[in-house]
C-alpha atoms as a PDB file:
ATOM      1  CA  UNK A   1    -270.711-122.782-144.355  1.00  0.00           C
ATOM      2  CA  UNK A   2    -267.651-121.309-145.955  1.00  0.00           C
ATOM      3  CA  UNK A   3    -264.465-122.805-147.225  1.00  0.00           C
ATOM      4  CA  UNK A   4    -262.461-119.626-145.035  1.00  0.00           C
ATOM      5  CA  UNK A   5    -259.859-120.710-142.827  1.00  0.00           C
ATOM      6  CA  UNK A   6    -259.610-124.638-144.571  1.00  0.00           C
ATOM      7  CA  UNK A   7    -256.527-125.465-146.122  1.00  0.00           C
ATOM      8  CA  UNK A   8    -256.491-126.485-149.473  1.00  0.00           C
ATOM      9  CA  UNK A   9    -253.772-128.544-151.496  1.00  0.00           C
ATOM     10  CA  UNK A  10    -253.653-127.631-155.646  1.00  0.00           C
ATOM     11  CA  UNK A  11    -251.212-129.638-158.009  1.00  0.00           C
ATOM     12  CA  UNK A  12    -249.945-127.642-160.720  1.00  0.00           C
ATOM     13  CA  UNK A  13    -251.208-123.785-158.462  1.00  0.00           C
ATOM     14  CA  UNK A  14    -248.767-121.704-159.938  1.00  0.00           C
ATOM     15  CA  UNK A  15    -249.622-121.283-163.560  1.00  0.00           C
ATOM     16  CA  UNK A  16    -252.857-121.259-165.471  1.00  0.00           C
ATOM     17  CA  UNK A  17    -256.225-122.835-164.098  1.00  0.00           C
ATOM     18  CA  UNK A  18    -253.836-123.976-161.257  1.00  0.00           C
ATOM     19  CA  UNK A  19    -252.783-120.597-160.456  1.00  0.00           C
ATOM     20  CA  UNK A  20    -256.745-119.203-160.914  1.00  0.00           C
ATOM     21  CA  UNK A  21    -257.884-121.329-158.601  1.00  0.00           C
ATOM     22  CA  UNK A  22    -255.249-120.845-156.434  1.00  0.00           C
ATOM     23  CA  UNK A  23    -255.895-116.939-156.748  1.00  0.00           C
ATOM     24  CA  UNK A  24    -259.601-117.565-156.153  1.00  0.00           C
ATOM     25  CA  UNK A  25    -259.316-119.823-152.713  1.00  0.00           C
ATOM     26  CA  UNK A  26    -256.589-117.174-152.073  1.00  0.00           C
ATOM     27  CA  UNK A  27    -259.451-114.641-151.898  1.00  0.00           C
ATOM     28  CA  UNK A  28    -262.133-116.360-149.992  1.00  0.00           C
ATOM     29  CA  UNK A  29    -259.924-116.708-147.064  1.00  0.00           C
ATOM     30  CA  UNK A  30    -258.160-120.391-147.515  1.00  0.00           C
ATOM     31  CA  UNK A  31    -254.549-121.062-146.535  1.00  0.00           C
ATOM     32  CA  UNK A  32    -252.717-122.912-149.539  1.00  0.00           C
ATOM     33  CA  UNK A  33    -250.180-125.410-150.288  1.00  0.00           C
ATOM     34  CA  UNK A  34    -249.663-125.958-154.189  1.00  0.00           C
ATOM     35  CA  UNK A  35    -247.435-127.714-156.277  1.00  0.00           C
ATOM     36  CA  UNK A  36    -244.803-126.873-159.081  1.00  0.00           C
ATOM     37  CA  UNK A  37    -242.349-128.239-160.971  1.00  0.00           C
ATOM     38  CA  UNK A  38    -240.659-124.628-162.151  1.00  0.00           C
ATOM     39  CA  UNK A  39    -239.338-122.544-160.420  1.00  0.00           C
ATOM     40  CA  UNK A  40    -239.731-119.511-162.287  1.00  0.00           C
ATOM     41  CA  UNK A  41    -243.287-120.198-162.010  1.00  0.00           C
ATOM     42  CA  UNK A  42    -242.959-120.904-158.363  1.00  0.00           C
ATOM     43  CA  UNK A  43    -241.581-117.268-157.994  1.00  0.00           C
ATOM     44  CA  UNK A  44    -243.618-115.266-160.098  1.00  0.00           C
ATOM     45  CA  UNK A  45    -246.534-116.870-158.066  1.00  0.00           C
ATOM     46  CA  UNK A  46    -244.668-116.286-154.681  1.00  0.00           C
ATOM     47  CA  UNK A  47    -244.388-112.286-156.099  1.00  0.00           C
ATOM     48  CA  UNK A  48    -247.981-111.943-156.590  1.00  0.00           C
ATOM     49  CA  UNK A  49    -249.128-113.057-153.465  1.00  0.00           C
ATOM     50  CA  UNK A  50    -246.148-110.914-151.868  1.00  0.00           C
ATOM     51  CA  UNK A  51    -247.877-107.950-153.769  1.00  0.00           C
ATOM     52  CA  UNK A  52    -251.149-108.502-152.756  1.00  0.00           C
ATOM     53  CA  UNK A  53    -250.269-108.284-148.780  1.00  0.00           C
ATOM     54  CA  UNK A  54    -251.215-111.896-148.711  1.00  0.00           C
ATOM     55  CA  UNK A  55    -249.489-115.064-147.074  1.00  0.00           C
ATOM     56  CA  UNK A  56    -247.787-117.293-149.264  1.00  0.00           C
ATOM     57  CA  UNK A  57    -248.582-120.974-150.024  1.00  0.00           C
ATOM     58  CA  UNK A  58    -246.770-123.682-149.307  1.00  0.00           C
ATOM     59  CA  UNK A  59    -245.003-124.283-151.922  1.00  0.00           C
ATOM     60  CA  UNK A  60    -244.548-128.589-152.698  1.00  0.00           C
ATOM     61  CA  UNK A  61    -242.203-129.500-155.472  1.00  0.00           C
ATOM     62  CA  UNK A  62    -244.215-132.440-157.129  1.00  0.00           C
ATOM     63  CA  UNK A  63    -244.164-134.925-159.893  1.00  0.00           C
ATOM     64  CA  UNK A  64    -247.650-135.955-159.519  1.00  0.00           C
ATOM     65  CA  UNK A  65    -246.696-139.045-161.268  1.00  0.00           C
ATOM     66  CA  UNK A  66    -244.207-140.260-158.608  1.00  0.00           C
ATOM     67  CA  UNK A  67    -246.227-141.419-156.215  1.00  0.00           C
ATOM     68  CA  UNK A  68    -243.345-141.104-153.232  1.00  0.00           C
ATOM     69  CA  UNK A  69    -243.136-138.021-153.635  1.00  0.00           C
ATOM     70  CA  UNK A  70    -247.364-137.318-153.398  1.00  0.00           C
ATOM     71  CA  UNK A  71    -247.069-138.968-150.558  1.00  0.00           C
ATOM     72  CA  UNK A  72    -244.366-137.171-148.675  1.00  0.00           C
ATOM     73  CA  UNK A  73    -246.137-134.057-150.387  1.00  0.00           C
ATOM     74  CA  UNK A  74    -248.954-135.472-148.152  1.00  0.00           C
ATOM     75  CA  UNK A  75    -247.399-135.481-145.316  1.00  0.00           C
ATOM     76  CA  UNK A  76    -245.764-131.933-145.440  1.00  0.00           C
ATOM     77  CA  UNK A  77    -248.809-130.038-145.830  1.00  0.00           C
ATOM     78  CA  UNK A  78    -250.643-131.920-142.583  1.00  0.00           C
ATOM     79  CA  UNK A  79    -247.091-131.450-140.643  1.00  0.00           C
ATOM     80  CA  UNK A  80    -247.455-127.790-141.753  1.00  0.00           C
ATOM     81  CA  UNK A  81    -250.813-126.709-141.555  1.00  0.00           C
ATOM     82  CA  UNK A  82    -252.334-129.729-139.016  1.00  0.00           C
ATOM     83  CA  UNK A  83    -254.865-130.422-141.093  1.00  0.00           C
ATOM     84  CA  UNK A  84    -255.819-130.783-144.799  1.00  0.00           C
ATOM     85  CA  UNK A  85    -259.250-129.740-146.287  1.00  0.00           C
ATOM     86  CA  UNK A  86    -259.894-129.796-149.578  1.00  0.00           C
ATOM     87  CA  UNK A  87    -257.711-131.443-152.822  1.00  0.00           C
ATOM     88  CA  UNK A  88    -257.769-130.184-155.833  1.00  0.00           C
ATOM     89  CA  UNK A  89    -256.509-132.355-158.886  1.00  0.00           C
ATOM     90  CA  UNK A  90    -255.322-130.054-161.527  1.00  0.00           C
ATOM     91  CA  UNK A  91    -252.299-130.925-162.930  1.00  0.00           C
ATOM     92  CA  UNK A  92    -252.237-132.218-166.612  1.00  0.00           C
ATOM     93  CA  UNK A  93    -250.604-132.356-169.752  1.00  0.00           C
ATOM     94  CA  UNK A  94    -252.356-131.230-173.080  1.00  0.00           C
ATOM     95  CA  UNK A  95    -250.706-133.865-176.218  1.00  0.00           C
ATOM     96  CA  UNK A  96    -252.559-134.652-179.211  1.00  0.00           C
ATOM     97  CA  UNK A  97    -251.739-137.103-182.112  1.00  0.00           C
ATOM     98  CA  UNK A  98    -254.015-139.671-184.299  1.00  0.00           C
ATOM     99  CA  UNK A  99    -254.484-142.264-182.038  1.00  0.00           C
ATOM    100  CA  UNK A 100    -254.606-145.172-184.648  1.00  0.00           C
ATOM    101  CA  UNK A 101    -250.341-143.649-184.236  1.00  0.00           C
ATOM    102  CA  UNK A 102    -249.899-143.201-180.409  1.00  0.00           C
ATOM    103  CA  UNK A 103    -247.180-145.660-179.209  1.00  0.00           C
ATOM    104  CA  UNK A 104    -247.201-146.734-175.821  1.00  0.00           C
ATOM    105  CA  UNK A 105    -244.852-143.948-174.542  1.00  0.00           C
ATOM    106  CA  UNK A 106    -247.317-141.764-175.174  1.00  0.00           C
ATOM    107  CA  UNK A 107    -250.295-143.793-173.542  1.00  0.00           C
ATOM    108  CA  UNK A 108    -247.900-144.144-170.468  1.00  0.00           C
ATOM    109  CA  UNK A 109    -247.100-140.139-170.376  1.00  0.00           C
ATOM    110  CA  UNK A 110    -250.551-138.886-171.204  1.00  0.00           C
ATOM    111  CA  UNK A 111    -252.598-141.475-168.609  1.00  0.00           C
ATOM    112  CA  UNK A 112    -249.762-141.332-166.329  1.00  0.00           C
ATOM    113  CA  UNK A 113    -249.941-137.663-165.840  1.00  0.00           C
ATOM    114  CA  UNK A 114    -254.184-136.803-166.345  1.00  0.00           C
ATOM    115  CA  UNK A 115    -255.231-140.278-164.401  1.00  0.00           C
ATOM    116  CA  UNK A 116    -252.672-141.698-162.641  1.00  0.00           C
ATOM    117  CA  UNK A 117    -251.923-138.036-160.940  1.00  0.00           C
ATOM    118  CA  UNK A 118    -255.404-137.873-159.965  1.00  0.00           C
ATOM    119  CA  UNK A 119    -255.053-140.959-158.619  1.00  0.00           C
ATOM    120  CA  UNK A 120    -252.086-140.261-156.579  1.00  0.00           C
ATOM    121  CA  UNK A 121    -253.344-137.169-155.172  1.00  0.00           C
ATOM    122  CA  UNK A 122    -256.528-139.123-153.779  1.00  0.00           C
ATOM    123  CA  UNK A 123    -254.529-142.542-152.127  1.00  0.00           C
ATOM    124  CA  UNK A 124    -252.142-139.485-150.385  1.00  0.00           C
ATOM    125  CA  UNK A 125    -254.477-137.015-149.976  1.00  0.00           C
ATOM    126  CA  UNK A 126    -257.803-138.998-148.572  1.00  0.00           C
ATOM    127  CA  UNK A 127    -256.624-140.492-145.322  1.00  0.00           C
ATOM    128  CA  UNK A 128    -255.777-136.551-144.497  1.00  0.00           C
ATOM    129  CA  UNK A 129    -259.378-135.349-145.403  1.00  0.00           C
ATOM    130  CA  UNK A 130    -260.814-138.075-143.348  1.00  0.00           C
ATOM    131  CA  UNK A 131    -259.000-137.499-140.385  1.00  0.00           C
ATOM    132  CA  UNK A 132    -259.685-133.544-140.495  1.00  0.00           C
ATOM    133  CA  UNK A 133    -263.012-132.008-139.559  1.00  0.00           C
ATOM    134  CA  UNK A 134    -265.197-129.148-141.117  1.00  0.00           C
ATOM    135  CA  UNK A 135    -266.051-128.420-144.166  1.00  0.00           C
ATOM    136  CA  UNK A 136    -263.873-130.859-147.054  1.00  0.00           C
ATOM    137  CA  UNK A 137    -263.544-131.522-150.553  1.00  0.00           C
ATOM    138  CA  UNK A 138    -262.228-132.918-153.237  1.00  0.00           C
ATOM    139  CA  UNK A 139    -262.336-131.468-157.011  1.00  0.00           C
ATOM    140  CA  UNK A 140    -260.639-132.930-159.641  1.00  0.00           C
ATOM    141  CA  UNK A 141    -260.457-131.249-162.961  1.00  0.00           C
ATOM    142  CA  UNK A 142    -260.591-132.652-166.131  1.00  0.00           C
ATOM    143  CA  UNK A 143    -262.142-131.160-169.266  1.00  0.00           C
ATOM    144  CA  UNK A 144    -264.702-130.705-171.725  1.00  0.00           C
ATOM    145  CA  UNK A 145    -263.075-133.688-173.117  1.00  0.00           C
ATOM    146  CA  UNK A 146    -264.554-135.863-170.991  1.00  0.00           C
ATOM    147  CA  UNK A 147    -267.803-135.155-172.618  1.00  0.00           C
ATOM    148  CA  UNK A 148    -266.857-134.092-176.028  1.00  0.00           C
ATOM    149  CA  UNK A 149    -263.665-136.889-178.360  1.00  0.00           C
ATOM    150  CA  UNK A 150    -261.948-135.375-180.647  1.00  0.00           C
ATOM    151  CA  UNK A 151    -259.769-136.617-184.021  1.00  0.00           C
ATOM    152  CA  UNK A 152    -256.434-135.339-182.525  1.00  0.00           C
ATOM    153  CA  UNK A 153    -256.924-135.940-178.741  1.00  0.00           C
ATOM    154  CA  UNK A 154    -257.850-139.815-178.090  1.00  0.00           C
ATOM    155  CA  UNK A 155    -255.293-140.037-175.507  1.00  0.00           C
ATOM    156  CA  UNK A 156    -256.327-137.063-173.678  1.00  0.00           C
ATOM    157  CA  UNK A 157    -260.014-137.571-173.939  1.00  0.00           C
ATOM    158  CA  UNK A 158    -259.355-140.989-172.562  1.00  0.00           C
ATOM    159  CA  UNK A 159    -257.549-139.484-169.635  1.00  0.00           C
ATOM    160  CA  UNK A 160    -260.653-137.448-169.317  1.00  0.00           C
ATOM    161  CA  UNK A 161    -263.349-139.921-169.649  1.00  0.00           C
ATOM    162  CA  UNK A 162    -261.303-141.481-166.716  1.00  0.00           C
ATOM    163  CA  UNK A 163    -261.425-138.593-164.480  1.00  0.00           C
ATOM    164  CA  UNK A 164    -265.099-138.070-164.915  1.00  0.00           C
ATOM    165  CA  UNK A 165    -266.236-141.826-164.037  1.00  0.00           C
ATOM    166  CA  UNK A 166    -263.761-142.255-161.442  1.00  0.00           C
ATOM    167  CA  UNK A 167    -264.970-138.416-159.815  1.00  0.00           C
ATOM    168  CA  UNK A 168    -268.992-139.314-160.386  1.00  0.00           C
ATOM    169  CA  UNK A 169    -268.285-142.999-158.413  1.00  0.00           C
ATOM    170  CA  UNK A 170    -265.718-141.478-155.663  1.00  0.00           C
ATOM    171  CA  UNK A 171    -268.835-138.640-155.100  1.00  0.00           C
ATOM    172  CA  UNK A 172    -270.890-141.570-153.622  1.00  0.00           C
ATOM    173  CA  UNK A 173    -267.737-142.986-151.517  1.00  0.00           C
ATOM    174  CA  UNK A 174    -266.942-139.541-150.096  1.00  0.00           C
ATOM    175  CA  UNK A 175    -270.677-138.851-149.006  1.00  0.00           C
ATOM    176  CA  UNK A 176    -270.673-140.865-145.938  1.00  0.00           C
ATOM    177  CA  UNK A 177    -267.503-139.223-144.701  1.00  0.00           C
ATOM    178  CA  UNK A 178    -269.186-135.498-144.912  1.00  0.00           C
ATOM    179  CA  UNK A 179    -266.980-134.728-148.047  1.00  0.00           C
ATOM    180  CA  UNK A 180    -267.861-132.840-150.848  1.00  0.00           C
ATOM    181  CA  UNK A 181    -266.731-134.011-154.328  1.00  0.00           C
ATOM    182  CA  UNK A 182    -266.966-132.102-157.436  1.00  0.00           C
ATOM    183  CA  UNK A 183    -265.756-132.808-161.232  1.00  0.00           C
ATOM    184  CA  UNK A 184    -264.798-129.622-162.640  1.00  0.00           C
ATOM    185  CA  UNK A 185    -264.765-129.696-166.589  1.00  0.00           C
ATOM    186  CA  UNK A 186    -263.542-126.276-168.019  1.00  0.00           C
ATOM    187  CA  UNK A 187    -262.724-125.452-172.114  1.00  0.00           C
ATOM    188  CA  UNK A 188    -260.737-122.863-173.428  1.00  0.00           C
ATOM    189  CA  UNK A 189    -258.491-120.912-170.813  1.00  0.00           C
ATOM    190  CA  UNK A 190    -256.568-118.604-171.015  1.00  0.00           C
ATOM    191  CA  UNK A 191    -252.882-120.656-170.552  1.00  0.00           C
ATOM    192  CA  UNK A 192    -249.928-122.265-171.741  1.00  0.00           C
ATOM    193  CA  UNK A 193    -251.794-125.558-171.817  1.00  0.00           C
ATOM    194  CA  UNK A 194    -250.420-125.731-175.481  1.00  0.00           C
ATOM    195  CA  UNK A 195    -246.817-126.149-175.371  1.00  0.00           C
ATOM    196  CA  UNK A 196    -247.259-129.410-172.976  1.00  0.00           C
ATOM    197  CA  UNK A 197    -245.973-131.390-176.537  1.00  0.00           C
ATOM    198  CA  UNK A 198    -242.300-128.788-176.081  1.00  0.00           C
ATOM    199  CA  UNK A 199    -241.996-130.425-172.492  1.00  0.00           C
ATOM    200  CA  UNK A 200    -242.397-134.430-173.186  1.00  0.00           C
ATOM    201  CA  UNK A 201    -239.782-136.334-170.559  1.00  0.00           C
ATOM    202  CA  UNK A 202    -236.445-138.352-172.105  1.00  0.00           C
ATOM    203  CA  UNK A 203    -238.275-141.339-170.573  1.00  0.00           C
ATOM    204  CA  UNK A 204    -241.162-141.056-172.751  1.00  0.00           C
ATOM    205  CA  UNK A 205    -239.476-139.995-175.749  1.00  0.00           C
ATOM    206  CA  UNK A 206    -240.608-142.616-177.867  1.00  0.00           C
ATOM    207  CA  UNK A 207    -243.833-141.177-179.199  1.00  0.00           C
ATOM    208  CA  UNK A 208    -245.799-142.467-182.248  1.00  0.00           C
ATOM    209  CA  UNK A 209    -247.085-139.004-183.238  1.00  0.00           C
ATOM    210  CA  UNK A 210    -244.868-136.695-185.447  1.00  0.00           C
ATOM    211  CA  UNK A 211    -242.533-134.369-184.271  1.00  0.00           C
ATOM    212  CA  UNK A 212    -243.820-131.455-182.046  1.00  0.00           C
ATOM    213  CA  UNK A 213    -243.514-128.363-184.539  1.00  0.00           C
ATOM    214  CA  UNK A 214    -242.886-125.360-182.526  1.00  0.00           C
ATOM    215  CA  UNK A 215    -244.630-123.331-185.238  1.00  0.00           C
ATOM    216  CA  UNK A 216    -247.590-125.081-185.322  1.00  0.00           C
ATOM    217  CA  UNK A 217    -247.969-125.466-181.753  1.00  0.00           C
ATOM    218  CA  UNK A 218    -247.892-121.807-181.480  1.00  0.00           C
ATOM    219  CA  UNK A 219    -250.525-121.359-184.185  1.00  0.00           C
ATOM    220  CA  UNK A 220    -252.571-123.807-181.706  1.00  0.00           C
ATOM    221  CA  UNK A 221    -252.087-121.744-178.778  1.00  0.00           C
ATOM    222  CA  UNK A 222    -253.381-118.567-180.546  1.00  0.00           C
ATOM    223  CA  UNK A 223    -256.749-119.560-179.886  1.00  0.00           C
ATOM    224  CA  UNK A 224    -256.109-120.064-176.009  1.00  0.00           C
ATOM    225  CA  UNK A 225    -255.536-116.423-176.242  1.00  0.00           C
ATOM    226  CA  UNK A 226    -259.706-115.900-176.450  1.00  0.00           C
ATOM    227  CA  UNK A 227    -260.071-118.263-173.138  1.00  0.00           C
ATOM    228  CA  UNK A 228    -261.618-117.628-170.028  1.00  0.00           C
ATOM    229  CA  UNK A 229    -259.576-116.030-167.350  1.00  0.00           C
ATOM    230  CA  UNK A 230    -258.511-118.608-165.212  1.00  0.00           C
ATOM    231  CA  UNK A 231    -259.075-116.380-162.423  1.00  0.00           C
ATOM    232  CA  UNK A 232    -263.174-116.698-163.321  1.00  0.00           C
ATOM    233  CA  UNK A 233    -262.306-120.604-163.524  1.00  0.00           C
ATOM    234  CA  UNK A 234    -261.351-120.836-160.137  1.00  0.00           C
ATOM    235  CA  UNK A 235    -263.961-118.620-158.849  1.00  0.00           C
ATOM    236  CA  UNK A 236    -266.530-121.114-160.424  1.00  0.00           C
ATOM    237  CA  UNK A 237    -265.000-124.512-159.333  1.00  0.00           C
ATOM    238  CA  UNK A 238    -265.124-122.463-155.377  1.00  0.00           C
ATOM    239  CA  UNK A 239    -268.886-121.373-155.777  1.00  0.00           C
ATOM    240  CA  UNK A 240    -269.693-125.137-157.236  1.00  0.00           C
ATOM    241  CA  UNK A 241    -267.747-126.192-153.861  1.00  0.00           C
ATOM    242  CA  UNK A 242    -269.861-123.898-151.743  1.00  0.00           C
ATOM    243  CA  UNK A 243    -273.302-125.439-153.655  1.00  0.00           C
ATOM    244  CA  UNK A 244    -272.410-128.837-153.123  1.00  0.00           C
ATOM    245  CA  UNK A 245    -272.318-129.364-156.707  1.00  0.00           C
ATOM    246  CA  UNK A 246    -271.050-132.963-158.274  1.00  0.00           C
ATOM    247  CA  UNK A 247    -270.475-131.428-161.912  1.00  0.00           C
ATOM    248  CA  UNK A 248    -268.819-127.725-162.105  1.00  0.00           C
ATOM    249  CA  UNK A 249    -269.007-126.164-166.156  1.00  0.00           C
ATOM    250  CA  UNK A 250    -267.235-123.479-166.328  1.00  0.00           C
ATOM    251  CA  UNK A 251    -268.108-122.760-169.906  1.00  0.00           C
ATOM    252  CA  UNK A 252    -271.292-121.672-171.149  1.00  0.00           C
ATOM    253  CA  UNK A 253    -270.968-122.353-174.909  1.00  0.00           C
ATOM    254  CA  UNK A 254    -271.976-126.161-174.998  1.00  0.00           C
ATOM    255  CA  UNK A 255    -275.775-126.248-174.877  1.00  0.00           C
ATOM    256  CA  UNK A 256    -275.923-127.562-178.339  1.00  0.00           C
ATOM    257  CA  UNK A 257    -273.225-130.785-177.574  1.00  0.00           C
ATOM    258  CA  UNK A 258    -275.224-131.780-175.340  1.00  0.00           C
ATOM    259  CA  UNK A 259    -278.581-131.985-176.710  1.00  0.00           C
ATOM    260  CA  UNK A 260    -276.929-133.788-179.445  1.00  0.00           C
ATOM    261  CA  UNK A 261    -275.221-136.228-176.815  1.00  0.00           C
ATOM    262  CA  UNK A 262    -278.386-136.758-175.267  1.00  0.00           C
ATOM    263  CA  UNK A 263    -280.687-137.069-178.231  1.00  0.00           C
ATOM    264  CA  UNK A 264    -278.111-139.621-179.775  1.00  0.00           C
ATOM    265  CA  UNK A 265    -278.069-141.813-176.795  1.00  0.00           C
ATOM    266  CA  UNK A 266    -281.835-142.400-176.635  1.00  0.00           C
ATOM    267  CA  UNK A 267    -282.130-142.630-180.257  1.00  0.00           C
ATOM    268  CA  UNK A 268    -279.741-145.586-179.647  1.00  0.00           C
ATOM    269  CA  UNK A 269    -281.786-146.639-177.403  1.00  0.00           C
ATOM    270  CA  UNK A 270    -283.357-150.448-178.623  1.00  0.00           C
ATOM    271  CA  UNK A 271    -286.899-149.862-178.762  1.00  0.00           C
ATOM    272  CA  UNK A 272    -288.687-152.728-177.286  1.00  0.00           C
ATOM    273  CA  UNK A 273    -289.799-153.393-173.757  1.00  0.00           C
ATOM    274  CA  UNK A 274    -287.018-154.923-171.057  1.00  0.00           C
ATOM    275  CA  UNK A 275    -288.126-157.742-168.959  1.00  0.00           C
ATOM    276  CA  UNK A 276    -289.216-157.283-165.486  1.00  0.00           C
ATOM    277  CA  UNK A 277    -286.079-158.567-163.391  1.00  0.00           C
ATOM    278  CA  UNK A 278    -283.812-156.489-165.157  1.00  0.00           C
ATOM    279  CA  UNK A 279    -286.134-153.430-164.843  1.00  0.00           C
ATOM    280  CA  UNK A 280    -285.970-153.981-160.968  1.00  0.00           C
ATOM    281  CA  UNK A 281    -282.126-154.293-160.896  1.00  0.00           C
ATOM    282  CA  UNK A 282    -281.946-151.027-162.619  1.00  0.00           C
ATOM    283  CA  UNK A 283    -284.470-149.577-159.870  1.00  0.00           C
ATOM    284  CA  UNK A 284    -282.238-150.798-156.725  1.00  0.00           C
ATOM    285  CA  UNK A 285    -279.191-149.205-158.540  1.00  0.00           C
ATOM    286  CA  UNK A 286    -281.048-145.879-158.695  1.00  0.00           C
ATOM    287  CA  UNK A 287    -282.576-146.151-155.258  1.00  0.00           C
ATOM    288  CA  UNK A 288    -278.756-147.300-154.232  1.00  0.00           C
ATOM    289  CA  UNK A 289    -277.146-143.999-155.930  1.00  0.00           C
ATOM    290  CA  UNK A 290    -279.738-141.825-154.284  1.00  0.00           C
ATOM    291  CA  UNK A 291    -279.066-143.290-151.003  1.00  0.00           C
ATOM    292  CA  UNK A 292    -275.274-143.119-151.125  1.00  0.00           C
ATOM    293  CA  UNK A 293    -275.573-139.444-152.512  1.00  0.00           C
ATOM    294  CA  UNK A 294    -277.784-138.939-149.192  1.00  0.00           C
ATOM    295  CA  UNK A 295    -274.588-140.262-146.832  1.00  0.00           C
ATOM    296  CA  UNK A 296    -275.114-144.153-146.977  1.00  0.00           C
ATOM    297  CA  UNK A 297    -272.727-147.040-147.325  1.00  0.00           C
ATOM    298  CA  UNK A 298    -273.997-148.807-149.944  1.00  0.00           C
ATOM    299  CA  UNK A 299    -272.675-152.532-150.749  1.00  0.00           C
ATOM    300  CA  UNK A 300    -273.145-155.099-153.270  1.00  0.00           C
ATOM    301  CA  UNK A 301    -276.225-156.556-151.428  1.00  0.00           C
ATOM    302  CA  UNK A 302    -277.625-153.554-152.032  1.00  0.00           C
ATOM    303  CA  UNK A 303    -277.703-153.857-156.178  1.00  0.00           C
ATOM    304  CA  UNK A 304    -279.496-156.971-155.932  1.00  0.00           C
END
């Protein structure tokens, strides 16, 4: 079964991976709502989808961090459409620093925006997937920084790390209800992801990294210049929707992260034998994962 005819709702879907995936659902038939925050961006995005013969999305001014708002965002997209389908999480901001520097401005800014907008979008967004029928799901994208830390980006891979154990948990939730759930973890892409640093609100002005240099930044952003299309993102994240797939990579150039992830986490690894009673608690949380991946509630007095 298709995705045609659903309607899907994608934070940040008017500029990079937003706007790909936006471009790509566009194609395979789903009616859109997305959100922006400028509108320059909201009307170059309006204009392509004017030139292509195609209807326009709803367009949703959003904050994703201002939960209000998500949920009246919510709310106008079931009013307009009568029913909401699938949620896509996309919105984020891109700020590195040494973390051993970060000040709590820019813990509050970073995880505010990557997590806490992910978060919003699911308390708003869920109740509406629940009550529609057909095909639904949810995708939230986070990065290859949810695998892969870096010197520069603590903050951001935390955000990450967040998404991807909140996502992998939430699949299991979602399975009962007939709703699909994906992580989506792209790399480099072809945006503006870069100049997030140029755009830090007066509220969180109070950062412990050093000034953003505009120069430098723009050095940065050279390299997002050799990214994937986000275009071929979006068509990606929709064929891992159509599979059923938990984890979407877009990127192919990571084979040899992880093998190194996974032969450093069984070298570390104790080697020595583990007791019986533990070994069966492990086996009733696998049997329990496999179950609720199959459609079944699971509960706690099903771990032990």
């Amino acid at each position: 079964m298709s995705f045609a005819g659903q309607v899907a709702f994608i934070t940040g879907g008017v500029t990079g991976i937003g706007l790909g995936i936006a471009q790509a659902f566009s194609d395979a038939g789903l009616r859109l709502a997305v959100s922006y925050r400028n509108e320059d961006h909201r009307a170059q995005t309006a204009a392509w989808f004017a030139q292509k013969g195609r209807e326009a999305p709803l367009f949703v001014k959003l904050d994703v961090t201002d939960r209000a708002a998500f949920a009246n965002a919510a709310a106008q997209v079931e009013a307009h459409f009568g029913a909401v389908h699938v949620l896509v999480n996309n919105a984020g901001v891109s700020v590195f620093g040494p973390t051993d520097e970060a000040s709590y401005d820019d813990y509050d800014w970073i995880m505010g925006v990557n997590f806490g907008g992910v978060v919003n979008g699911l308390v708003s967004f869920l109740p509406k997937l629940k009550a529609a029928t057909g095909r639904r799901h949810v995708v939230n994208v986070a990065s290859m920084a949810a695998f892969l830390p870096g010197p520069q980006a603590g903050i951001y891979t935390a955000s990450k790390f967040a998404v991807r154990g909140l996502t992998e948990s939430l699949r299991y939730n979602l399975a009962p209800h007939g709703i699909g759930c994906s992580l989506c973890c792209p790399a480099l892409t072809r945006t503006n992801a870069w100049d997030s640093a140029l755009k830090r609100p007066a509220e969180f002005a109070g950062s412990g990294f050093a000034p953003a240099d505009r120069s430098e930044l723009e050095q940065f952003g050279s390299a997002f210049e050799a990214g994937m299309d986000p275009y071929e993102v979006g068509t990606k994240i929709l064929a891992g929707m159509e599979r059923g797939d938990g984890l979407i990579l877009t990127h192919p150039e990571f084979a040899d992260d992880f093998r190194e992830i996974y032969e450093k986490s069984l070298a570390a690894l104790p080697d020595e034998e583990a007791p019986p009673a533990r070994l069966e608690i492990e086996r009733l949380r696998r049997a329990a994962m496999a179950a609720a991946e199959a459609g079944t509630v699971i509960g706690l007095g099903d771990l032990t």
